[in-house]
Protein backbone atom coordinates (compact mmCIF):
# COMPACT_ATOMS: atom_id res chain seq x y z
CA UNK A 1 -5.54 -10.13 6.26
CA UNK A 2 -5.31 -10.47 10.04
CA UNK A 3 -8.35 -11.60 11.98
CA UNK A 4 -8.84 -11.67 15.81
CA UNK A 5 -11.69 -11.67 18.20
CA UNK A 6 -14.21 -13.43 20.18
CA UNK A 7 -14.21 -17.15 18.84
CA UNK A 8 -16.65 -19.76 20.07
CA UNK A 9 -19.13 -18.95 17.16
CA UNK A 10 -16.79 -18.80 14.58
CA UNK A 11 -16.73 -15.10 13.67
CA UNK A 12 -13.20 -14.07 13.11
CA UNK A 13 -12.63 -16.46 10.12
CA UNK A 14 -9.78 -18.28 11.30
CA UNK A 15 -9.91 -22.21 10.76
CA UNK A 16 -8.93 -23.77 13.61
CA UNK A 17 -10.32 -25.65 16.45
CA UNK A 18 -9.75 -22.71 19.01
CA UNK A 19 -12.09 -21.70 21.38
CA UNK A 20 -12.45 -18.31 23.56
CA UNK A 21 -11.20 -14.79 22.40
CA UNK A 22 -8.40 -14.79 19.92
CA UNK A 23 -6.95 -11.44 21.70
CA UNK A 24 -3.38 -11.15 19.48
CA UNK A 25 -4.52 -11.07 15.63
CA UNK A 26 -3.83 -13.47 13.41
CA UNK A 27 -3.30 -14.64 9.54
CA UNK A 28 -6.78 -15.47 8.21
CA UNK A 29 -5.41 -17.52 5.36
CA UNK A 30 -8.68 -18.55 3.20
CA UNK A 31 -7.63 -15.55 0.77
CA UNK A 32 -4.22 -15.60 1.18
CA UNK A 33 -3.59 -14.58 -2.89
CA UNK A 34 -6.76 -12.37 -2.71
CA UNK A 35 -7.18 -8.65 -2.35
CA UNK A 36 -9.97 -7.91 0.61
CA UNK A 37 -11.94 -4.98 -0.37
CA UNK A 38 -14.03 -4.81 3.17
CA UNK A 39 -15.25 -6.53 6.10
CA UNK A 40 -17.91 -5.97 8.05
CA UNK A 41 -18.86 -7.71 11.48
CA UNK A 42 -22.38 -8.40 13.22
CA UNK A 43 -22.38 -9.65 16.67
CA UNK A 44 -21.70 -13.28 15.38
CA UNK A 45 -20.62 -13.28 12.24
CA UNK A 46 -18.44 -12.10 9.66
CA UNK A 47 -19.17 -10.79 6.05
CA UNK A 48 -15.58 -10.31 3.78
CA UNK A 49 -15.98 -8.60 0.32
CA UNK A 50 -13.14 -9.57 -2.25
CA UNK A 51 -11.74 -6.52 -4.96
CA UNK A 52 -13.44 -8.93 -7.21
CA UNK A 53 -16.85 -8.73 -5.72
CA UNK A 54 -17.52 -11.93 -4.50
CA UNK A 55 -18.71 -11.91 -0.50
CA UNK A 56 -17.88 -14.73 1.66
CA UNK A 57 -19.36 -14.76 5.28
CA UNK A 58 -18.82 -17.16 8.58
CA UNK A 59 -19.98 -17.01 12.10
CA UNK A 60 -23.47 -18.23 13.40
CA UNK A 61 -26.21 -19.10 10.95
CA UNK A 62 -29.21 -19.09 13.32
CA UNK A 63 -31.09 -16.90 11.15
CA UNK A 64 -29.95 -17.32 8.01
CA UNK A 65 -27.47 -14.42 8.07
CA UNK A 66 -24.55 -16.23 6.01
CA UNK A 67 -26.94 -16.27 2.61
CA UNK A 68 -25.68 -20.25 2.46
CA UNK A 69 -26.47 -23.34 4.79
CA UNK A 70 -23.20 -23.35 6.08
CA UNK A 71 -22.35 -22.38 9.98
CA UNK A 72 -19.01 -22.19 11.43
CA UNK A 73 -15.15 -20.30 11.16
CA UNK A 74 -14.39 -21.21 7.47
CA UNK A 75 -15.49 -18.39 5.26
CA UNK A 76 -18.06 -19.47 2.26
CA UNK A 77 -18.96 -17.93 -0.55
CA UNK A 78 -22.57 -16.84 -0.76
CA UNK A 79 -23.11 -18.66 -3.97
CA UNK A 80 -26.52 -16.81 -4.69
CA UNK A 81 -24.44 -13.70 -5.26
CA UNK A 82 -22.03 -15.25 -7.45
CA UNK A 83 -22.95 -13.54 -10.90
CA UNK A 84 -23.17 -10.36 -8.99
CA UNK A 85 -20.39 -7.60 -8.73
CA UNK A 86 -21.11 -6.78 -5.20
CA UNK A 87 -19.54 -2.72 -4.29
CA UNK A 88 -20.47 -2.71 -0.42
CA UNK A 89 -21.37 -5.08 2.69
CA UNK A 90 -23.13 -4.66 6.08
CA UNK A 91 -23.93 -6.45 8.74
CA UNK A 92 -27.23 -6.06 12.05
CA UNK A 93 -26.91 -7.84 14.63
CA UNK A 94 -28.33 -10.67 13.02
């Protein structure tokens, strides 16, 4: 999966210590033997469903948004959702 974007909050799911726009995209690597059903995007953060149904997420955490404690660019699975087979993910602005 190739990510690419607007970095300082994380959002694009690439773990590095970048900063600024990541403007050519690149290999996001966390589920590099993983099939990526869908992705959606809010404006800071990221929400990636696997074939399998589990949902990772990454950006800003302000609000609560990434359904874990976490905050930052490595994707983390929402561990409340775990026993779930999730079909479809969204994302507001926040």
């Amino acid at each position: 999966m190739l990510c690419w974007g607007y970095w300082s909050l994380g959002q694009p799911g690439i773990s590095t210590n970048l900063q600024g726009i990541v403007a050519e995209p690149q290999v996001c690597g966390f589920i590099s033997d993983r099939s990526v059903k869908e992705v959606a995007c809010g404006g800071n953060h990221s929400v990636f469903l696997l074939e399998d149904g589990e949902v990772y997420t990454c950006g800003l955490n302000t609000k609560g948004q990434l359904g874990h404690e976490r905050e930052g660019n490595k994707p983390e699975q929402i561990g409340a959702l775990a026993d779930q087979h999730i079909i479809h993910v969204a994302c507001g602005e926040s």
